[in-house]
Protein backbone atom coordinates (compact mmCIF):
# COMPACT_ATOMS: atom_id res chain seq x y z
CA UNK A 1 25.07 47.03 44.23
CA UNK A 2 27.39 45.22 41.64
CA UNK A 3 29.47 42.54 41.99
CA UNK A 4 31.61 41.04 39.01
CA UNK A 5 33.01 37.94 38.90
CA UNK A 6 36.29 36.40 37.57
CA UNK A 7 34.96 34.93 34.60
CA UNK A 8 32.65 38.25 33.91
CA UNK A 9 29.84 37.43 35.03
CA UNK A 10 27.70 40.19 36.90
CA UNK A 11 26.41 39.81 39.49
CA UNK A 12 23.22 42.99 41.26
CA UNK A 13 21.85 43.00 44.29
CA UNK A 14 18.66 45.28 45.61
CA UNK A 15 20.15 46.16 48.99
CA UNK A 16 17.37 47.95 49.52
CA UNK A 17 15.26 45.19 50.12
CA UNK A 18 18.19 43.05 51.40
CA UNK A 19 18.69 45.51 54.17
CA UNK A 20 14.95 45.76 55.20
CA UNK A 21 14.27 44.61 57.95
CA UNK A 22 11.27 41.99 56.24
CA UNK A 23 10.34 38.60 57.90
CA UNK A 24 8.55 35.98 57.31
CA UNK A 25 5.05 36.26 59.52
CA UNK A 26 3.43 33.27 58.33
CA UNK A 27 1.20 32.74 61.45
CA UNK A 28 1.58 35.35 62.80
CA UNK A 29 -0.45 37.82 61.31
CA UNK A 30 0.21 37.03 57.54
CA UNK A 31 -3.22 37.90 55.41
CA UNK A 32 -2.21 35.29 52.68
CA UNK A 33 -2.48 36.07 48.90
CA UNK A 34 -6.31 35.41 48.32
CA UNK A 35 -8.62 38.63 47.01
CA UNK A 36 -10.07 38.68 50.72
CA UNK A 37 -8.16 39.01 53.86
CA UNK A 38 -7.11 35.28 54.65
CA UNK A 39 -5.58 35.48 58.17
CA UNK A 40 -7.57 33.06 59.62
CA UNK A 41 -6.58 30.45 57.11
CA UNK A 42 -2.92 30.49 57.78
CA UNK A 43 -2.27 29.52 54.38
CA UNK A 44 0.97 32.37 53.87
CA UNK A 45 1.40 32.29 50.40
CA UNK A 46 0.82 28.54 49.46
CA UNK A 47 -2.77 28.39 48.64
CA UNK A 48 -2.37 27.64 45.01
CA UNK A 49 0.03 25.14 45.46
CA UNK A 50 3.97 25.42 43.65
CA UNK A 51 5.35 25.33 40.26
CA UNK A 52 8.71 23.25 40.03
CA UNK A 53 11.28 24.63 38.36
CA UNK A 54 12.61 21.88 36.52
CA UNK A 55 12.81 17.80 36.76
CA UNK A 56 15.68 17.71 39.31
CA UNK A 57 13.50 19.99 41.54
CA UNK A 58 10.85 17.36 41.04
CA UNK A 59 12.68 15.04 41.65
CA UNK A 60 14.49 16.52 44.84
CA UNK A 61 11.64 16.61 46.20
CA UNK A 62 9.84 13.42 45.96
CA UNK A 63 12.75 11.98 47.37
CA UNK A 64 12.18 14.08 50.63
CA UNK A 65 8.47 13.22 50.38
CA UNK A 66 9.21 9.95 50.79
CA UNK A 67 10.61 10.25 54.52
CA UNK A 68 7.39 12.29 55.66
CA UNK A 69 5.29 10.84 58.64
CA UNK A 70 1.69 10.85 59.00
CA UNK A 71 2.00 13.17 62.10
CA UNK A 72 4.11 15.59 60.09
CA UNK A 73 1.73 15.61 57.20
CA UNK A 74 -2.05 16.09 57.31
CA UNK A 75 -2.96 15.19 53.79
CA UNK A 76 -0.24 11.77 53.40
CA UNK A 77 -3.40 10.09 52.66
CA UNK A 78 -4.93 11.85 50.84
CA UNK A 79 -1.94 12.26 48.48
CA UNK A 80 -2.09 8.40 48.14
CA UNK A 81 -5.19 7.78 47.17
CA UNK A 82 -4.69 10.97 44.53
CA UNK A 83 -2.18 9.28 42.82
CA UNK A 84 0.82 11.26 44.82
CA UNK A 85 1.39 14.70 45.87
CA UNK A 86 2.77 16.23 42.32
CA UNK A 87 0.93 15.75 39.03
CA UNK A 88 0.35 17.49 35.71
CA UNK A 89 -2.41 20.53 35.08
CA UNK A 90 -4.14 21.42 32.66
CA UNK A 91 -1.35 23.21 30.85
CA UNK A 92 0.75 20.50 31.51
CA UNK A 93 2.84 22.13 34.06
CA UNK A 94 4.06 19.64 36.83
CA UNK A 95 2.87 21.16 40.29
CA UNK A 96 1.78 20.23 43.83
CA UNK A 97 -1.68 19.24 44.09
CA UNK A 98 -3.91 21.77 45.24
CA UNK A 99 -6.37 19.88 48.09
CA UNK A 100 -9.32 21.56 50.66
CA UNK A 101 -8.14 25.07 48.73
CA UNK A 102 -4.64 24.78 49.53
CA UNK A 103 -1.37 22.94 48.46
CA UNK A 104 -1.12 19.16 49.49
CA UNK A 105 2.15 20.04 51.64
CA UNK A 106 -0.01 22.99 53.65
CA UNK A 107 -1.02 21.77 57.38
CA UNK A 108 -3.84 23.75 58.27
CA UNK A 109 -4.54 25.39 61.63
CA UNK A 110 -5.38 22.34 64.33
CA UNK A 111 -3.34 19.64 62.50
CA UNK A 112 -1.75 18.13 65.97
CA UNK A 113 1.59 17.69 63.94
CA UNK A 114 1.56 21.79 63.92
CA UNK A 115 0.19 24.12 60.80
CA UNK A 116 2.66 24.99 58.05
CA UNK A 117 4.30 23.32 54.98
CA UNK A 118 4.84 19.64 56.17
CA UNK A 119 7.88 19.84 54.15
CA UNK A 120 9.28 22.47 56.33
CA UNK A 121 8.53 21.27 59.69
CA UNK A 122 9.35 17.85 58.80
CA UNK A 123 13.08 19.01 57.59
CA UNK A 124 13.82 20.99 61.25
CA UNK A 125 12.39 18.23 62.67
CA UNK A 126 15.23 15.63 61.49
CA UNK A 127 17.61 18.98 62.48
CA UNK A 128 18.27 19.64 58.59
CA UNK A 129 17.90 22.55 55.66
CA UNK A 130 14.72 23.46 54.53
CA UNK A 131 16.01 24.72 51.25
CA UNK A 132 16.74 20.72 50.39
CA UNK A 133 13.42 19.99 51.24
CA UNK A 134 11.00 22.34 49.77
CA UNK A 135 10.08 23.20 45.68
CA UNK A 136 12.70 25.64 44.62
CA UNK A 137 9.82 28.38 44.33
CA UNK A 138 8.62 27.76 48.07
CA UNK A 139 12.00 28.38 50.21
CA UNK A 140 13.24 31.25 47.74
CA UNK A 141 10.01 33.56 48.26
CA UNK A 142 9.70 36.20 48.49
CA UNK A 143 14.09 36.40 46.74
CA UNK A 144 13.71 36.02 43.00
CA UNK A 145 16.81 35.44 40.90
CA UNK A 146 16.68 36.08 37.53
CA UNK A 147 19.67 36.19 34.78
CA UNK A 148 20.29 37.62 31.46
CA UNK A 149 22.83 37.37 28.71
CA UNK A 150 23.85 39.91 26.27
CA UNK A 151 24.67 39.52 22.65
CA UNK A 152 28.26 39.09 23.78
CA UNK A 153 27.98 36.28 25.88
CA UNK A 154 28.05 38.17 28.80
CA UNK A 155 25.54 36.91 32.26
CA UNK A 156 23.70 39.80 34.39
CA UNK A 157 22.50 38.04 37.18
CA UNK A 158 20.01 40.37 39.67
CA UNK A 159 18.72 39.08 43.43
CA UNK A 160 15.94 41.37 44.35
CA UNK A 161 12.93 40.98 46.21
CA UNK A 162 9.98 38.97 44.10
CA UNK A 163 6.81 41.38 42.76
CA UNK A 164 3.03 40.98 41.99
CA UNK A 165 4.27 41.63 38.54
CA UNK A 166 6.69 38.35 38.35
CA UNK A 167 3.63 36.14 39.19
CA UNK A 168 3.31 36.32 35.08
CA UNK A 169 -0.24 37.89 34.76
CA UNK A 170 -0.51 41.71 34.23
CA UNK A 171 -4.20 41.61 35.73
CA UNK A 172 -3.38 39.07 39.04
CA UNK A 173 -4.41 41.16 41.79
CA UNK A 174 -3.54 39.69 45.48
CA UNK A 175 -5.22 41.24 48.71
CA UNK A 176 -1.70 41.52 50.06
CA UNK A 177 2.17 41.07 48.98
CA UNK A 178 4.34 41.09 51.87
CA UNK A 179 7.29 42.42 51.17
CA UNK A 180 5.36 45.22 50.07
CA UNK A 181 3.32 45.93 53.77
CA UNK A 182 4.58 47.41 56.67
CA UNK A 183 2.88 44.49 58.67
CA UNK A 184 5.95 42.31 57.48
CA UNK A 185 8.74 44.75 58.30
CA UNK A 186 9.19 43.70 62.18
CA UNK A 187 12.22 41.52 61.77
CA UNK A 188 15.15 42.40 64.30
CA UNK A 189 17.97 41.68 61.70
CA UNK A 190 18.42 42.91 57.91
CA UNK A 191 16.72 40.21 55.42
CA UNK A 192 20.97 39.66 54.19
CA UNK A 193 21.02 37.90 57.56
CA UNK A 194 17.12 36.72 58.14
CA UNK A 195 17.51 34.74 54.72
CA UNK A 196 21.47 33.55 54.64
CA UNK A 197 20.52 30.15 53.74
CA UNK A 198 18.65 30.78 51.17
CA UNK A 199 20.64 33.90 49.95
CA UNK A 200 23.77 31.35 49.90
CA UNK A 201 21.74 28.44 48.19
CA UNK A 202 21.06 31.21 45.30
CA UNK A 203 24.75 33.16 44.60
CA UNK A 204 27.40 30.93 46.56
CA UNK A 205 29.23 31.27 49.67
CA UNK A 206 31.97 33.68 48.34
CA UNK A 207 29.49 36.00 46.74
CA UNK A 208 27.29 35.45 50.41
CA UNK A 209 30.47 36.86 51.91
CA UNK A 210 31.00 39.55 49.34
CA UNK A 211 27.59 40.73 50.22
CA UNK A 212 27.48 40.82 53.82
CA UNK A 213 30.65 42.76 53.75
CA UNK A 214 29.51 45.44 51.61
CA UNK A 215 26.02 45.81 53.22
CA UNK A 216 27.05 45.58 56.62
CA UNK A 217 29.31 49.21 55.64
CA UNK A 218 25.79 50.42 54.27
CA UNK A 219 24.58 53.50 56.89
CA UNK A 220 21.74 52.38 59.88
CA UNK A 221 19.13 54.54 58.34
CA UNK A 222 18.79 51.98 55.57
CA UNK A 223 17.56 49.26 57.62
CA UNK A 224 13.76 50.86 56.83
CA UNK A 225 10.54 49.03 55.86
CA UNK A 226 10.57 48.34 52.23
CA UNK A 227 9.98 50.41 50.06
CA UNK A 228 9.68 53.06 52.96
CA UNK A 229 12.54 55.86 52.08
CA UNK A 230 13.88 58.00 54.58
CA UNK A 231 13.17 61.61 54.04
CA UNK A 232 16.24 64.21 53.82
């Protein structure tokens, strides 16, 4: 689907994915992105720790880091004594430290403040958004917007679902991609609705509302497990 704005711009969106009916499952069955079957780690997809986009994501998020409580955050302390939670690797890319084979932010299974990102929990916890909390890369997964412009000036932007093949490595091979298992296809709404904050953080309220209106018109037999087609 195609959307094009005032100004030109153009805007595509995989409805296929975006009427799926993919959730989330972290904890709930979610086998992680390790070579072996992780379940029993509960890591999700944050065992290697985040890449920020830029320095305001950086520095978005230290900000929020700042206001986390040792019951909300396993590894506070550990952070500390590190030097802080974000640093500099080896090719000089700022990320999260990576700590116990996971990312600094990860609560692991037993932590009484509750597994999951500390980030996360800690941001429903004082009743607010997520997405203001968290590394850009962490609440858009598994959306991936990317944007190209034409020798005329012209902006395609495309929201789609994020692939093995965008992790940047031809030869990265994970023991499982969610939105490309059936185990992750159990939501009871179409991702368009399962993801609106983050789909409205990403294009904008009026293009949110441009969306929902045009998918909601799309047929029931589309609301399928991705990449599951129905048969004619």
């Amino acid at each position: 689907m195609s959307y094009e704005d005032p100004d030109g711009d153009i805007w595509m969106f995989d409805a296929s994915f975006l009427t799926s009916n993919y959730k989330c499952i972290y904890g709930e069955g979610c086998k992680g992105i390790l070579v072996d079957d992780a379940t029993h780690l509960e890591q999700g997809c944050c065992s290697y720790g985040a890449h920020f986009a830029d320095t305001a994501d950086r520095t978005r998020v230290r900000k929020y880091v700042k206001r986390l409580k040792s019951e909300q955050w396993q590894y506070k302390s550990t952070a500390r004594k590190l030097g802080g939670p974000i640093h500099k690797d080896d090719d000089g890319a700022w990320v999260t430290r990576v700590v116990d084979e996971g990312c600094v932010f990860l609560n692991r299974p037993g932590f009484e403040g509750g597994a999951g990102c500390a980030l996360h929990r800690a941001a429903l916890d004082e009743g607010e958004n997520y997405v203001d909390w968290k590394p850009e890369v962490c609440w858009q997964l598994p959306l991936r917007l990317t944007e190209a412009t034409d020798e005329n000036g012209r902006v395609t932007h495309v929201l789609r679902e994020w692939q093995t093949r965008d992790w940047g490595e031809e030869d990265v091979e994970f023991h499982w991609w969610c939105t490309q298992s059936p185990e992750a296809h159990v939501g009871d709404k179409p991702v368009y609705e399962e993801m609106r904050a983050e789909i409205v953080e990403l294009i904008g309220k009026k293009r949110y509302k441009w969306l929902v209106g045009h998918l909601s018109d799309r047929p029931v037999e589309q609301f399928l497990p991705h990449p599951v087609k129905k048969r004619t």
